[in-house]
N, C-alpha and C. Protein backbone atom coordinates (compact mmCIF):
# COMPACT_ATOMS: atom_id res chain seq x y z
N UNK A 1 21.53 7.75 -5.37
CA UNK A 1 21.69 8.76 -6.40
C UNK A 1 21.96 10.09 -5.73
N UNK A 2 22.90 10.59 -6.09
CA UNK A 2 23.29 11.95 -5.51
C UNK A 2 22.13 13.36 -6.23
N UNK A 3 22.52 14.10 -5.52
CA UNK A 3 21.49 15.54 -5.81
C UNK A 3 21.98 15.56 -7.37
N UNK A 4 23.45 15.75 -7.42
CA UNK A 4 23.55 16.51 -8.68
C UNK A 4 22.94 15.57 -9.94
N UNK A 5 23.39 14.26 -9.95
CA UNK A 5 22.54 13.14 -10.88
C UNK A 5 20.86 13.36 -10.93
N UNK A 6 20.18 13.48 -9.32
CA UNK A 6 18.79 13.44 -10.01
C UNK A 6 18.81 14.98 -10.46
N UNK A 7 19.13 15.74 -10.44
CA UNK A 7 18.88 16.89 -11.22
C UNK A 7 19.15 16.62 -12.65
N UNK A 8 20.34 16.08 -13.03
CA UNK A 8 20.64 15.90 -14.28
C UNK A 8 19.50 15.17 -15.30
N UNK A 9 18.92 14.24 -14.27
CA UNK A 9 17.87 13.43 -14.91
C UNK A 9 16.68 14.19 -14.85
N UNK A 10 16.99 15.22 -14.30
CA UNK A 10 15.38 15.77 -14.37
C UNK A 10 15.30 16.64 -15.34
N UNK A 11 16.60 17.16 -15.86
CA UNK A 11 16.65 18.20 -16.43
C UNK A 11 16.72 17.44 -18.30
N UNK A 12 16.99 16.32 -18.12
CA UNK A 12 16.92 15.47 -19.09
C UNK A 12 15.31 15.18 -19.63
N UNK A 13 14.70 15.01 -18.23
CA UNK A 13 13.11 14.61 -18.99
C UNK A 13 12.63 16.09 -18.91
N UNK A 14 12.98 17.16 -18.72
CA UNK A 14 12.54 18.34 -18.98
C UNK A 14 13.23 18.62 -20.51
N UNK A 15 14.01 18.69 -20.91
CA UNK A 15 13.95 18.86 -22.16
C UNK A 15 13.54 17.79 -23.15
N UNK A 16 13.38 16.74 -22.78
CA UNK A 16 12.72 15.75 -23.73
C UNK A 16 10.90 16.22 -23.58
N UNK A 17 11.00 16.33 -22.53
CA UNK A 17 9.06 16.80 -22.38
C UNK A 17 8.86 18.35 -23.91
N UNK A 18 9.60 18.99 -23.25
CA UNK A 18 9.74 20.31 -24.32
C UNK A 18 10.32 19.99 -25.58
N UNK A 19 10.92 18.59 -26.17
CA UNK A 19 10.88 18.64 -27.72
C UNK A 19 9.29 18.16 -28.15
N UNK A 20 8.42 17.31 -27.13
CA UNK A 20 7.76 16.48 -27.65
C UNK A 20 6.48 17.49 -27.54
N UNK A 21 6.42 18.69 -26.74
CA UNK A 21 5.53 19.97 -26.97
C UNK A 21 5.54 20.53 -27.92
N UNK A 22 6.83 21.00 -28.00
CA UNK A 22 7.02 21.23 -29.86
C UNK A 22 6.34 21.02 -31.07
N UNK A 23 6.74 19.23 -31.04
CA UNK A 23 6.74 18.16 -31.70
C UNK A 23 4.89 18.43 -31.83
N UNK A 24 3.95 18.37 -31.05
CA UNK A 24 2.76 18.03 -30.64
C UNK A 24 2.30 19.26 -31.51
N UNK A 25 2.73 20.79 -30.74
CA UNK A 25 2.01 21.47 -31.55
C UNK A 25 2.16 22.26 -32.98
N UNK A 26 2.92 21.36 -33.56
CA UNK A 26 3.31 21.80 -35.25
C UNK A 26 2.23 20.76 -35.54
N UNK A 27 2.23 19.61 -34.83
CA UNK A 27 1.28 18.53 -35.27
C UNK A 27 -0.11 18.91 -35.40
N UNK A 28 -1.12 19.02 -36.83
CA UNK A 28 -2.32 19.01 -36.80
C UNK A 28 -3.02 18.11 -36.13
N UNK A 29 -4.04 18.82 -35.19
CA UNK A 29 -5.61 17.97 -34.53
C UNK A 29 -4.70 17.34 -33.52
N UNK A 30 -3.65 18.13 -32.91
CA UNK A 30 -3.62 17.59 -31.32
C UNK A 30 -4.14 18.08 -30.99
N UNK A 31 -4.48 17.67 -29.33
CA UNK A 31 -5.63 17.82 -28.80
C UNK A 31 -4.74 18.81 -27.84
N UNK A 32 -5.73 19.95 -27.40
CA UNK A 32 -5.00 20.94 -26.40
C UNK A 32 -5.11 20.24 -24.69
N UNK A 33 -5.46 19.92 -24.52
CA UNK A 33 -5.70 19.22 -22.89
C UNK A 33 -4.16 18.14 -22.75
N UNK A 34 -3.88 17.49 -23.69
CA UNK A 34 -2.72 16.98 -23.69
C UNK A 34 -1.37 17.83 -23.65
N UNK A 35 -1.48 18.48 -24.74
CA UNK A 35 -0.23 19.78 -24.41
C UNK A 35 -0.22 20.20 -22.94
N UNK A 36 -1.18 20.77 -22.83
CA UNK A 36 -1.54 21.19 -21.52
C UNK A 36 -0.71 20.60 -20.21
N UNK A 37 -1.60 19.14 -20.56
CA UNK A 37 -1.09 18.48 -19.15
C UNK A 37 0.48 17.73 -19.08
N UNK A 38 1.14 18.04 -20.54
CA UNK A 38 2.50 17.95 -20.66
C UNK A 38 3.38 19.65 -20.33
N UNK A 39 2.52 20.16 -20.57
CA UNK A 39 3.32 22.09 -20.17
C UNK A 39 3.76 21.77 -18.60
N UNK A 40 2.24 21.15 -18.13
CA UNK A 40 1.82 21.13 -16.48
C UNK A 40 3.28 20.61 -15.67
N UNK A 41 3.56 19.32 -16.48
CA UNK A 41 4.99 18.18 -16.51
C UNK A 41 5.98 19.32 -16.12
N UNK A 42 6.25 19.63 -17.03
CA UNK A 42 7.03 20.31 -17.63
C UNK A 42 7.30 21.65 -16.79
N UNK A 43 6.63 22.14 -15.88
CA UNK A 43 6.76 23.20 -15.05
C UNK A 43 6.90 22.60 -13.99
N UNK A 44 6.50 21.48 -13.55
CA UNK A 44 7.00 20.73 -12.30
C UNK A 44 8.09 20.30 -11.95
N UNK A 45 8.86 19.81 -13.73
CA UNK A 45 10.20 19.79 -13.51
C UNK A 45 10.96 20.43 -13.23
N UNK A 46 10.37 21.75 -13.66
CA UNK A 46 10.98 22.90 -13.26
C UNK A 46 11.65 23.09 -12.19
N UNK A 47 10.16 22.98 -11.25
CA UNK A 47 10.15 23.47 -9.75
C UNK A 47 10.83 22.52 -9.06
N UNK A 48 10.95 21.43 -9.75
CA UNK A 48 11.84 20.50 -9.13
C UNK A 48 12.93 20.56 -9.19
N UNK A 49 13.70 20.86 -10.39
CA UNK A 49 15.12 21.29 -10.40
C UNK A 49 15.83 22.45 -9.68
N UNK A 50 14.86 23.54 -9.83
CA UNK A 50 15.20 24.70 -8.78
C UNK A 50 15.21 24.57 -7.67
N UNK A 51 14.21 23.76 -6.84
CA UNK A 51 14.40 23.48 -5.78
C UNK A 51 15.83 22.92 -5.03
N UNK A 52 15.55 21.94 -6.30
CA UNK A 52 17.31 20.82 -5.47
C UNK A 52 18.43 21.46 -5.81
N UNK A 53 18.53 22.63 -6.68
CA UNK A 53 19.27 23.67 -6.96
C UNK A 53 20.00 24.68 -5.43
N UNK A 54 18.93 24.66 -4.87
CA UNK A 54 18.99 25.82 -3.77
C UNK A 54 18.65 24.84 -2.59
């Protein structure tokens, strides 16, 4: 898999992570520790994409 593909895929489960944050907190009696540890995801992908970026 080339750089630019796993980025693409990362950047893919980074915005699927961020509909389902969304999704979670319009939702009554989610639980905040779950958001949380999906935000957590979700900033890792981050750092992951920027990285292989540069």
């Amino acid at each position: 898999m080339s750089v630019s593909a796993h980025v693409t895929e990362l950047q893919k489960k980074h915005e699927q992570l961020s509909q389902l944050v969304e999704k979670e907190q319009k939702s009554p009696g989610t639980n905040d520790f779950t958001i949380t540890q999906m935000k957590k995801e979700k900033l890792k992908l981050k750092e992951e994409i920027q990285r292989l970026k540069n």
